[in-house]
PDB file of N, CA and C in Angstrom:
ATOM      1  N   UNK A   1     182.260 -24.310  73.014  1.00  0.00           N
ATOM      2  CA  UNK A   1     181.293 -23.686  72.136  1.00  0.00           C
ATOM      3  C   UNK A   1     180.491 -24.784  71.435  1.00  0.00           C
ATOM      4  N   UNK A   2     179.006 -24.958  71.547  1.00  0.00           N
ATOM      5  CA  UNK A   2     178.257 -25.714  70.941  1.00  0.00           C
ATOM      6  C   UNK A   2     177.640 -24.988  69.308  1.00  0.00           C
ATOM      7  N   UNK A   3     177.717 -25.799  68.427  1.00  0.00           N
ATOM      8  CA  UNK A   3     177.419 -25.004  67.135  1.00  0.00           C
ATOM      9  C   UNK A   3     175.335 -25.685  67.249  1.00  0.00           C
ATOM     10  N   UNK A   4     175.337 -24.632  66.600  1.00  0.00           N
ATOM     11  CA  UNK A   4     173.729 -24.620  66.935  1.00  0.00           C
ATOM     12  C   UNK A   4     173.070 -24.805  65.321  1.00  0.00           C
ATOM     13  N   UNK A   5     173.728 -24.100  64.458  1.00  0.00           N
ATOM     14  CA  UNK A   5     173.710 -23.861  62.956  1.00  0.00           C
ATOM     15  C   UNK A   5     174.815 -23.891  62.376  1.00  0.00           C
ATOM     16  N   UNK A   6     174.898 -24.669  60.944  1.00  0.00           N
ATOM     17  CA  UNK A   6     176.010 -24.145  59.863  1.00  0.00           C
ATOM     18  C   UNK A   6     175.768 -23.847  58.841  1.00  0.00           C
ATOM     19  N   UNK A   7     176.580 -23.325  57.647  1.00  0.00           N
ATOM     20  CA  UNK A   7     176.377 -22.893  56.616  1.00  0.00           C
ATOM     21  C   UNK A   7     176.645 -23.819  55.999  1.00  0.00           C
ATOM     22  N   UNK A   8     175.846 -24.420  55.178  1.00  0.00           N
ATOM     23  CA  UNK A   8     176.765 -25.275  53.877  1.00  0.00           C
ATOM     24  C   UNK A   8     176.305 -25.178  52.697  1.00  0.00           C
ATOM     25  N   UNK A   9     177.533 -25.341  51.606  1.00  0.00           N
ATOM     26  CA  UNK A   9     177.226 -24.993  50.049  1.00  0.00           C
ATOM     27  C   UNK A   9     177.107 -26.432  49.546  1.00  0.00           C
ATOM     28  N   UNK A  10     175.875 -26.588  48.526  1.00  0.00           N
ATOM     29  CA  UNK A  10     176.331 -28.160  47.911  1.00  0.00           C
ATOM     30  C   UNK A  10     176.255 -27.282  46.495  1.00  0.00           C
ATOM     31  N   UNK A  11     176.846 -28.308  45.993  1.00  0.00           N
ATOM     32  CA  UNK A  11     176.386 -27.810  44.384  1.00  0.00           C
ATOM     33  C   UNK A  11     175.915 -29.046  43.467  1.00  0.00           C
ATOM     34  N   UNK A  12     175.072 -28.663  42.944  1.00  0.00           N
ATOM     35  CA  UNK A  12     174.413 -30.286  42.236  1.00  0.00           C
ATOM     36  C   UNK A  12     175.009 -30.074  40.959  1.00  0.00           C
ATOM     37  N   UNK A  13     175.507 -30.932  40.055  1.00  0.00           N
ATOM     38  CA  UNK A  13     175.955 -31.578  39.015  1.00  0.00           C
ATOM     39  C   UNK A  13     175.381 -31.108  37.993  1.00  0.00           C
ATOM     40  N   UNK A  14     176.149 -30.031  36.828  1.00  0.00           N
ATOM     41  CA  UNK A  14     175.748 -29.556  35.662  1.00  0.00           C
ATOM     42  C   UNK A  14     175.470 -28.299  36.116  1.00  0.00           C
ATOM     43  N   UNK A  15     175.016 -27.606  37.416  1.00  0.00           N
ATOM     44  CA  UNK A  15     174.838 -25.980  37.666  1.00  0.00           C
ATOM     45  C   UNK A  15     176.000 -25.283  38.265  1.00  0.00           C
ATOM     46  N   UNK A  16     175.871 -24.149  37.679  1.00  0.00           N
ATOM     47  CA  UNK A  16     176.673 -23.169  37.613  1.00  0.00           C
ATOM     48  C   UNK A  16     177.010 -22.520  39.174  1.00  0.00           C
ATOM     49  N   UNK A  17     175.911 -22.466  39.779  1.00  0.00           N
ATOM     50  CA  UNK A  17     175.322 -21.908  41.118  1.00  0.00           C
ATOM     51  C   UNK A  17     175.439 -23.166  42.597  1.00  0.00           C
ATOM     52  N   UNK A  18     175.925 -22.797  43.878  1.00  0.00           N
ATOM     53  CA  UNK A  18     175.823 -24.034  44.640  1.00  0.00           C
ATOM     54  C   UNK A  18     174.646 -23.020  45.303  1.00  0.00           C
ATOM     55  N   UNK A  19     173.960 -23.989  46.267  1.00  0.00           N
ATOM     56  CA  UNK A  19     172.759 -24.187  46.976  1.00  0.00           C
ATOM     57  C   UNK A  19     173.598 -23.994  48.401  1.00  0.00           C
ATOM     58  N   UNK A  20     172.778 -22.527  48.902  1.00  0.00           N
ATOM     59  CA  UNK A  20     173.743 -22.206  50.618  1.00  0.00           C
ATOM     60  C   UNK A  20     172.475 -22.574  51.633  1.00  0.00           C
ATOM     61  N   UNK A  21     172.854 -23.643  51.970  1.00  0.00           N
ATOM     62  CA  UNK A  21     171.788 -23.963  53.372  1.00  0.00           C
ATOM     63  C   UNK A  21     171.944 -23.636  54.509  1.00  0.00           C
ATOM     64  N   UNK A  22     171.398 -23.214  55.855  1.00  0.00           N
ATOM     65  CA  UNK A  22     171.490 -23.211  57.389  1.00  0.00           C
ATOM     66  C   UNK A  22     171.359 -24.100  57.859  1.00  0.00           C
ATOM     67  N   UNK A  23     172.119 -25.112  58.103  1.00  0.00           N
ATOM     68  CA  UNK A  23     171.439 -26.308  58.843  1.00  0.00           C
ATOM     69  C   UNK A  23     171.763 -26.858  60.529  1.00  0.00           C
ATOM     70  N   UNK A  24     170.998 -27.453  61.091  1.00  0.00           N
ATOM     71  CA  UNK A  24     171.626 -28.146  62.144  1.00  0.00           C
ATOM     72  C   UNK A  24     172.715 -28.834  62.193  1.00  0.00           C
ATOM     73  N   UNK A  25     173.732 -28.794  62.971  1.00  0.00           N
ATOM     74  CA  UNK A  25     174.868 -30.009  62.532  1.00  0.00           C
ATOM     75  C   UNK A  25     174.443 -31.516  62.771  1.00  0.00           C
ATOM     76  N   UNK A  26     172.944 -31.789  63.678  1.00  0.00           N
ATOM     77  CA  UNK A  26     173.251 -33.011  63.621  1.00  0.00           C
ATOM     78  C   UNK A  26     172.015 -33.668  62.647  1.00  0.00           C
ATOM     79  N   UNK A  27     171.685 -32.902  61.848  1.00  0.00           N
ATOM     80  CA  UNK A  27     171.154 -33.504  60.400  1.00  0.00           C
ATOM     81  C   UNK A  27     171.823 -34.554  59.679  1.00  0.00           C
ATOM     82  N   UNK A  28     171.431 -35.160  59.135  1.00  0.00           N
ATOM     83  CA  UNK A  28     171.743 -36.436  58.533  1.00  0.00           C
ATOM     84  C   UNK A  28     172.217 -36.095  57.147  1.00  0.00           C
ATOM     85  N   UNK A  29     172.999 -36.997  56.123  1.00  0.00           N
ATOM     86  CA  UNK A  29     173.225 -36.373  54.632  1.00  0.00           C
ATOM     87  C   UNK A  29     171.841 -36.553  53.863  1.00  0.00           C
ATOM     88  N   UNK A  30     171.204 -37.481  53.821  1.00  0.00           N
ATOM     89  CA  UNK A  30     169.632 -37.836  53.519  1.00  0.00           C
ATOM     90  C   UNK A  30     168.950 -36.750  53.518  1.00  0.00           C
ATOM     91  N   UNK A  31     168.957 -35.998  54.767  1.00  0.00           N
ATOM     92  CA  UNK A  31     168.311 -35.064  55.258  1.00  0.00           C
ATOM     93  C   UNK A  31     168.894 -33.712  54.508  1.00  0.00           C
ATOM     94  N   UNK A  32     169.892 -33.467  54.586  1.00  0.00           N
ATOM     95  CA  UNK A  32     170.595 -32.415  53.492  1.00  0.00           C
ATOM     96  C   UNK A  32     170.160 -32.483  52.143  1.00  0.00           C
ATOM     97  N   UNK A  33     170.366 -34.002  51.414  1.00  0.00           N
ATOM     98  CA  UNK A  33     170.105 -33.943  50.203  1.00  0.00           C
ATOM     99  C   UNK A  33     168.246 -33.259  49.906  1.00  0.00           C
ATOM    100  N   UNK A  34     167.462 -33.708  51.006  1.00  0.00           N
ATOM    101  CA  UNK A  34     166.542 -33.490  50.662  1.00  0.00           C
ATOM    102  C   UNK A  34     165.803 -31.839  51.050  1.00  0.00           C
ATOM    103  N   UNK A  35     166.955 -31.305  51.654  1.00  0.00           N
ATOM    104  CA  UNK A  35     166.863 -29.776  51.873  1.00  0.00           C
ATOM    105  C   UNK A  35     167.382 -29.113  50.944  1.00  0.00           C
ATOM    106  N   UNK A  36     168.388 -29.769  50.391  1.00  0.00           N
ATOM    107  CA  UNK A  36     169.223 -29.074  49.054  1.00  0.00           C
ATOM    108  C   UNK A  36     168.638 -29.169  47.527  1.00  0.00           C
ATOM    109  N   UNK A  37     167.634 -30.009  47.586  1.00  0.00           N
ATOM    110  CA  UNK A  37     166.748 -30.688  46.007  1.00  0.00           C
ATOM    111  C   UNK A  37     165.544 -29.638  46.931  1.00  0.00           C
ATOM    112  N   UNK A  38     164.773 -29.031  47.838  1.00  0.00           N
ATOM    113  CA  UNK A  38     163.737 -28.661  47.292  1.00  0.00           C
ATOM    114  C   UNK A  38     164.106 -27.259  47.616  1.00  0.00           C
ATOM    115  N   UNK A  39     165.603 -26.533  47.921  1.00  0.00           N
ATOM    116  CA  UNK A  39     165.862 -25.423  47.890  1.00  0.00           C
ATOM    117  C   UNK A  39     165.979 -24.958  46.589  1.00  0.00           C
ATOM    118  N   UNK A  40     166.575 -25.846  45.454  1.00  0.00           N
ATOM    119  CA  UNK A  40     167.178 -26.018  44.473  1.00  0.00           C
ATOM    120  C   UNK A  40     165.800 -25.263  43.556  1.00  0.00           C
ATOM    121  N   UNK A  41     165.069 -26.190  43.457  1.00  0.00           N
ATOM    122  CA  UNK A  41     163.643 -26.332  42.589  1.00  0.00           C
ATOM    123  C   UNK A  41     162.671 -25.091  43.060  1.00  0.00           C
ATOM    124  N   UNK A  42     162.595 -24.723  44.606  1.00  0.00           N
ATOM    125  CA  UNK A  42     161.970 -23.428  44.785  1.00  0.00           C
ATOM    126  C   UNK A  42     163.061 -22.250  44.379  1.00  0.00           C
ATOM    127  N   UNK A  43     164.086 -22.551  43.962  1.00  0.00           N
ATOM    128  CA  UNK A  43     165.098 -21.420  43.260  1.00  0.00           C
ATOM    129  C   UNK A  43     164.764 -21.341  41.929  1.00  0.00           C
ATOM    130  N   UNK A  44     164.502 -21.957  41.481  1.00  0.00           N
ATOM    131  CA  UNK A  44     164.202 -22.256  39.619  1.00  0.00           C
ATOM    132  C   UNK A  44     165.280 -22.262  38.693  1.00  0.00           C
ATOM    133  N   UNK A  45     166.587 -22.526  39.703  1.00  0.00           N
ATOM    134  CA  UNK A  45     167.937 -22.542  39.193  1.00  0.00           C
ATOM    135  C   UNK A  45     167.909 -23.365  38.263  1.00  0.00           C
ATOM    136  N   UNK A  46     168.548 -23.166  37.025  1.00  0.00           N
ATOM    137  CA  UNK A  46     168.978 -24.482  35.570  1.00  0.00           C
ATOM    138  C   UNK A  46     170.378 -24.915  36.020  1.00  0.00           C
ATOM    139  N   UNK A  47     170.364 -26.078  35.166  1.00  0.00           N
ATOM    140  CA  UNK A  47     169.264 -27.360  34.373  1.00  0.00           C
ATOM    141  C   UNK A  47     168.431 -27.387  35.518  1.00  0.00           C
ATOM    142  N   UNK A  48     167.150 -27.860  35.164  1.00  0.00           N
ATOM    143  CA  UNK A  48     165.919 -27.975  36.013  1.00  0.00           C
ATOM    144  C   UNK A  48     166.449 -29.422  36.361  1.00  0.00           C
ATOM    145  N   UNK A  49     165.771 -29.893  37.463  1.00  0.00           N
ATOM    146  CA  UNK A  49     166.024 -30.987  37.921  1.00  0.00           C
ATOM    147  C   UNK A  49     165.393 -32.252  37.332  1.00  0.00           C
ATOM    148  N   UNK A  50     165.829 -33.478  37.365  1.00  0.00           N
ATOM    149  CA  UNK A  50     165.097 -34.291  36.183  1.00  0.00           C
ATOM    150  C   UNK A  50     163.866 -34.761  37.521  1.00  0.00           C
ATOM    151  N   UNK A  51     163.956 -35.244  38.595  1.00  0.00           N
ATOM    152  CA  UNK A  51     163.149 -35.752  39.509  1.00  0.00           C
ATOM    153  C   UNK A  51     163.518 -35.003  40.936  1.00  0.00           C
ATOM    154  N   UNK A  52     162.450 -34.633  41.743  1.00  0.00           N
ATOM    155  CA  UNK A  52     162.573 -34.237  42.873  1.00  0.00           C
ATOM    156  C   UNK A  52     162.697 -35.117  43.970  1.00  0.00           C
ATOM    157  N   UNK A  53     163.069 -36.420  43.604  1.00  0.00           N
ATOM    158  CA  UNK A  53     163.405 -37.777  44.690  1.00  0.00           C
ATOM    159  C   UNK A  53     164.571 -37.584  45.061  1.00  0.00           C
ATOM    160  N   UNK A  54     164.843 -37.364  46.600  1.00  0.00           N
ATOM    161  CA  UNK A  54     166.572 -37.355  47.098  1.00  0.00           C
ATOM    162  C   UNK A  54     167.003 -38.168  46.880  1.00  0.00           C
ATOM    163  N   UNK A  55     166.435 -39.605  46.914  1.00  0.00           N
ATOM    164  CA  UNK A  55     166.611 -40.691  46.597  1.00  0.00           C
ATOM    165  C   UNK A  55     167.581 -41.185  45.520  1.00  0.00           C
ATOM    166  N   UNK A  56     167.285 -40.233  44.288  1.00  0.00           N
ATOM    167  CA  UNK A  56     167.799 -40.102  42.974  1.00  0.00           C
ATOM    168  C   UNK A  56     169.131 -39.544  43.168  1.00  0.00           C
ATOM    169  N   UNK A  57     169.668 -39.073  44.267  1.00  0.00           N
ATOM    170  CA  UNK A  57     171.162 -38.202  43.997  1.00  0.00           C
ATOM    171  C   UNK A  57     172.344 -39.016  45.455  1.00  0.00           C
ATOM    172  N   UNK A  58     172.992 -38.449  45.179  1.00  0.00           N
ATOM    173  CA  UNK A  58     174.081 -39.269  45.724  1.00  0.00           C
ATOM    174  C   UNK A  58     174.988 -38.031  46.282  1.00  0.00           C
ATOM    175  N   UNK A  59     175.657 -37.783  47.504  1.00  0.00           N
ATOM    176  CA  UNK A  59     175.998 -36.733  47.959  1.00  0.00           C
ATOM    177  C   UNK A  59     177.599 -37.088  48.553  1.00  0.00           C
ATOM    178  N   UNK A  60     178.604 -35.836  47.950  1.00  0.00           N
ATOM    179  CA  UNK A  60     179.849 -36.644  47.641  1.00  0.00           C
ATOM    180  C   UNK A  60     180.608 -35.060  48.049  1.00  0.00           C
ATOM    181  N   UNK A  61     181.959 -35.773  48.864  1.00  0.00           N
ATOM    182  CA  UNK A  61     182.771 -34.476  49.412  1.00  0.00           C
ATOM    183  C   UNK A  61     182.961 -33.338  47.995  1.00  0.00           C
ATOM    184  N   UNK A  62     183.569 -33.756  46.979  1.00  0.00           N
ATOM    185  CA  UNK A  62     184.261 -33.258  45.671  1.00  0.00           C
ATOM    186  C   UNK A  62     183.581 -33.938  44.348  1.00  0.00           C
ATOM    187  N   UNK A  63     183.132 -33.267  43.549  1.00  0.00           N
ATOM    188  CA  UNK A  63     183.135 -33.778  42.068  1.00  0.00           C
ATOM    189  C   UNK A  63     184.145 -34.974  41.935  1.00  0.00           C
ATOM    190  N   UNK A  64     184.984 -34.550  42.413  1.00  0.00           N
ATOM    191  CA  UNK A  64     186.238 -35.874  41.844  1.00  0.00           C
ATOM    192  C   UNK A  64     186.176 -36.865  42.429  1.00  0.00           C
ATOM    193  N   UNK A  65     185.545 -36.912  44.017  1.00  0.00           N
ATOM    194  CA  UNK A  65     185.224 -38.442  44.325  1.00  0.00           C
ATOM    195  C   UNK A  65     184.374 -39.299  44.290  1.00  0.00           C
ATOM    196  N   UNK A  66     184.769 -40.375  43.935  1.00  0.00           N
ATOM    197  CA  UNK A  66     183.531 -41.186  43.531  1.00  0.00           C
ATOM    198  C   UNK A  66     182.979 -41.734  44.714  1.00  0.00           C
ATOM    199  N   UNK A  67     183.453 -42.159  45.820  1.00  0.00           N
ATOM    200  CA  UNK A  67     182.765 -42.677  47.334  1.00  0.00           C
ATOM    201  C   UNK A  67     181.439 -41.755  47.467  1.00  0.00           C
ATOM    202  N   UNK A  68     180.113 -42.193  47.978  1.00  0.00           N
ATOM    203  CA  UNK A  68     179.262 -41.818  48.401  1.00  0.00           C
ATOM    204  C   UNK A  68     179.214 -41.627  49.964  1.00  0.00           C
ATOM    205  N   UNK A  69     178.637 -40.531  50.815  1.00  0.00           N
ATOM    206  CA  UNK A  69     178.623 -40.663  51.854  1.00  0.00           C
ATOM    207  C   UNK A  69     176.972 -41.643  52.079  1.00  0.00           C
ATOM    208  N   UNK A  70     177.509 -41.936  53.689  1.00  0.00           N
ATOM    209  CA  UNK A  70     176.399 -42.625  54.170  1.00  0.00           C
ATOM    210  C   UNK A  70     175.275 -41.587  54.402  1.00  0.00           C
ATOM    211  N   UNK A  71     174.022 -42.327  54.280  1.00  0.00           N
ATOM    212  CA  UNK A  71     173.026 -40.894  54.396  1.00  0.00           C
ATOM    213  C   UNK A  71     172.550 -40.770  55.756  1.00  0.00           C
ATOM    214  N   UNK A  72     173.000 -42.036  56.659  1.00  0.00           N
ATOM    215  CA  UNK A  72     172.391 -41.983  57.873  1.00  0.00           C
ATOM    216  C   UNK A  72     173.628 -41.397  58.691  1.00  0.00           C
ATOM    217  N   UNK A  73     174.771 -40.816  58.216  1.00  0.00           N
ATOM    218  CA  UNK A  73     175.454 -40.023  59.325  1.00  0.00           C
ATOM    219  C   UNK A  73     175.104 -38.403  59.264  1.00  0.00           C
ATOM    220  N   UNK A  74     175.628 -38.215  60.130  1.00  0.00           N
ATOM    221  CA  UNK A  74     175.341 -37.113  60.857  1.00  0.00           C
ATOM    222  C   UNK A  74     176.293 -35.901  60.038  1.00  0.00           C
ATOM    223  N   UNK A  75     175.961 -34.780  59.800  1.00  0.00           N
ATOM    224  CA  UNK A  75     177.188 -33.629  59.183  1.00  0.00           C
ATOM    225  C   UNK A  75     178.281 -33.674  60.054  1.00  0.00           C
ATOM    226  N   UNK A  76     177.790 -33.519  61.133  1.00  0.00           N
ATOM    227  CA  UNK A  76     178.918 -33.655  62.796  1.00  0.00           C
ATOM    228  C   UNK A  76     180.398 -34.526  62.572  1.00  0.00           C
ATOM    229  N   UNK A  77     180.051 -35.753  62.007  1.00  0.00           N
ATOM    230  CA  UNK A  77     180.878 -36.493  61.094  1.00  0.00           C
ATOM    231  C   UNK A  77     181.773 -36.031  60.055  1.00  0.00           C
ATOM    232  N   UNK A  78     181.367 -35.135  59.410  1.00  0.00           N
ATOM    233  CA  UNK A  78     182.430 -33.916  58.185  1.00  0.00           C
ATOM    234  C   UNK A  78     183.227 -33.390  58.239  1.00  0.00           C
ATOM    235  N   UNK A  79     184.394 -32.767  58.251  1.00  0.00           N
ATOM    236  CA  UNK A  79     185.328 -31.887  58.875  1.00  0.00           C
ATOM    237  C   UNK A  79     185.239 -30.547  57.680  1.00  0.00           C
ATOM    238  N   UNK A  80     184.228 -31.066  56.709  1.00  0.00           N
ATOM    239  CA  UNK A  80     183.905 -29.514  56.395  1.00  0.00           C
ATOM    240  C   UNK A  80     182.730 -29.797  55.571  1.00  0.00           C
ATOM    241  N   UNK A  81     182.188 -28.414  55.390  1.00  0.00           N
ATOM    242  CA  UNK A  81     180.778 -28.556  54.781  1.00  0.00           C
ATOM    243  C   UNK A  81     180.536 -27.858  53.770  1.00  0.00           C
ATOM    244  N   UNK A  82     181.408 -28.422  52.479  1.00  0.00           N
ATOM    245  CA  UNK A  82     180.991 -27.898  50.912  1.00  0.00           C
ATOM    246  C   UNK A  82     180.424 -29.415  50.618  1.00  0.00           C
ATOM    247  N   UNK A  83     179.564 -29.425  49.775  1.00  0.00           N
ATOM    248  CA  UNK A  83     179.672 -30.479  48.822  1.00  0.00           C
ATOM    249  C   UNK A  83     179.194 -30.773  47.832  1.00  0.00           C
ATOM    250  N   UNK A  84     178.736 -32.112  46.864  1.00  0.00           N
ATOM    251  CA  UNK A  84     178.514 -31.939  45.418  1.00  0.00           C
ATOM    252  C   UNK A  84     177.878 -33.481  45.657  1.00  0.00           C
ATOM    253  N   UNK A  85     177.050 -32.994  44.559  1.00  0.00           N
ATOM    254  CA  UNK A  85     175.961 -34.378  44.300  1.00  0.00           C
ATOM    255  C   UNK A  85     175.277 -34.301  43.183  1.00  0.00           C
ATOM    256  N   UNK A  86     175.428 -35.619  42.533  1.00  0.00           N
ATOM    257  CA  UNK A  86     175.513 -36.586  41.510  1.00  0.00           C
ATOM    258  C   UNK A  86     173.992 -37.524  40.966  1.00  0.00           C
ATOM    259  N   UNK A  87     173.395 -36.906  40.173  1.00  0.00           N
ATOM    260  CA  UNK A  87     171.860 -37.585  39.491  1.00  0.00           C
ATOM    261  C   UNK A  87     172.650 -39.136  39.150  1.00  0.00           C
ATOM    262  N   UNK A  88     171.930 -40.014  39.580  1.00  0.00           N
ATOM    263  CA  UNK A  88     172.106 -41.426  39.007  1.00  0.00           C
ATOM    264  C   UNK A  88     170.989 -41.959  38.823  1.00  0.00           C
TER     265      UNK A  88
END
């Protein structure tokens, strides 16, 4: 079975609400972050976002870990697809 689409939840840092995307699996995290910041902002979900630069966030399995993923891998790479990301 080839996966064609997945579901994934991120939730950005300080909201209440996570962000449910469709994505390709072989999208990049870069590429997520920057599907998940302008899903976010066309939602008008609070806290408003301080900058719409993906650049600005950092995309991380759990709140609790501090490791950043690489942005040039692939989701394919994940063995699951929740995650949480961090304004710096």
């Amino acid at each position: 079975m080839v996966l064609t689409k997945v579901l994934v939840k991120v939730t950005i840092e300080r909201s209440l609400l996570p962000v449910h995307l469709v994505v390709a699996p072989e999208m990049t995290a870069g590429e997520l972050i920057r599907q998940a910041v302008d899903a976010y902002s066309k939602e008008g979900t609070r806290p408003l976002l301080t900058t719409a630069d993906p650049k600005a966030y950092d995309l991380h399995y759990s709140q609790y870990t501090l490791q950043s993923m690489y942005m040039h891998h692939r989701l394919l790479f994940f063995s699951f697809f929740f995650f949480f990301f961090f304004f710096f």
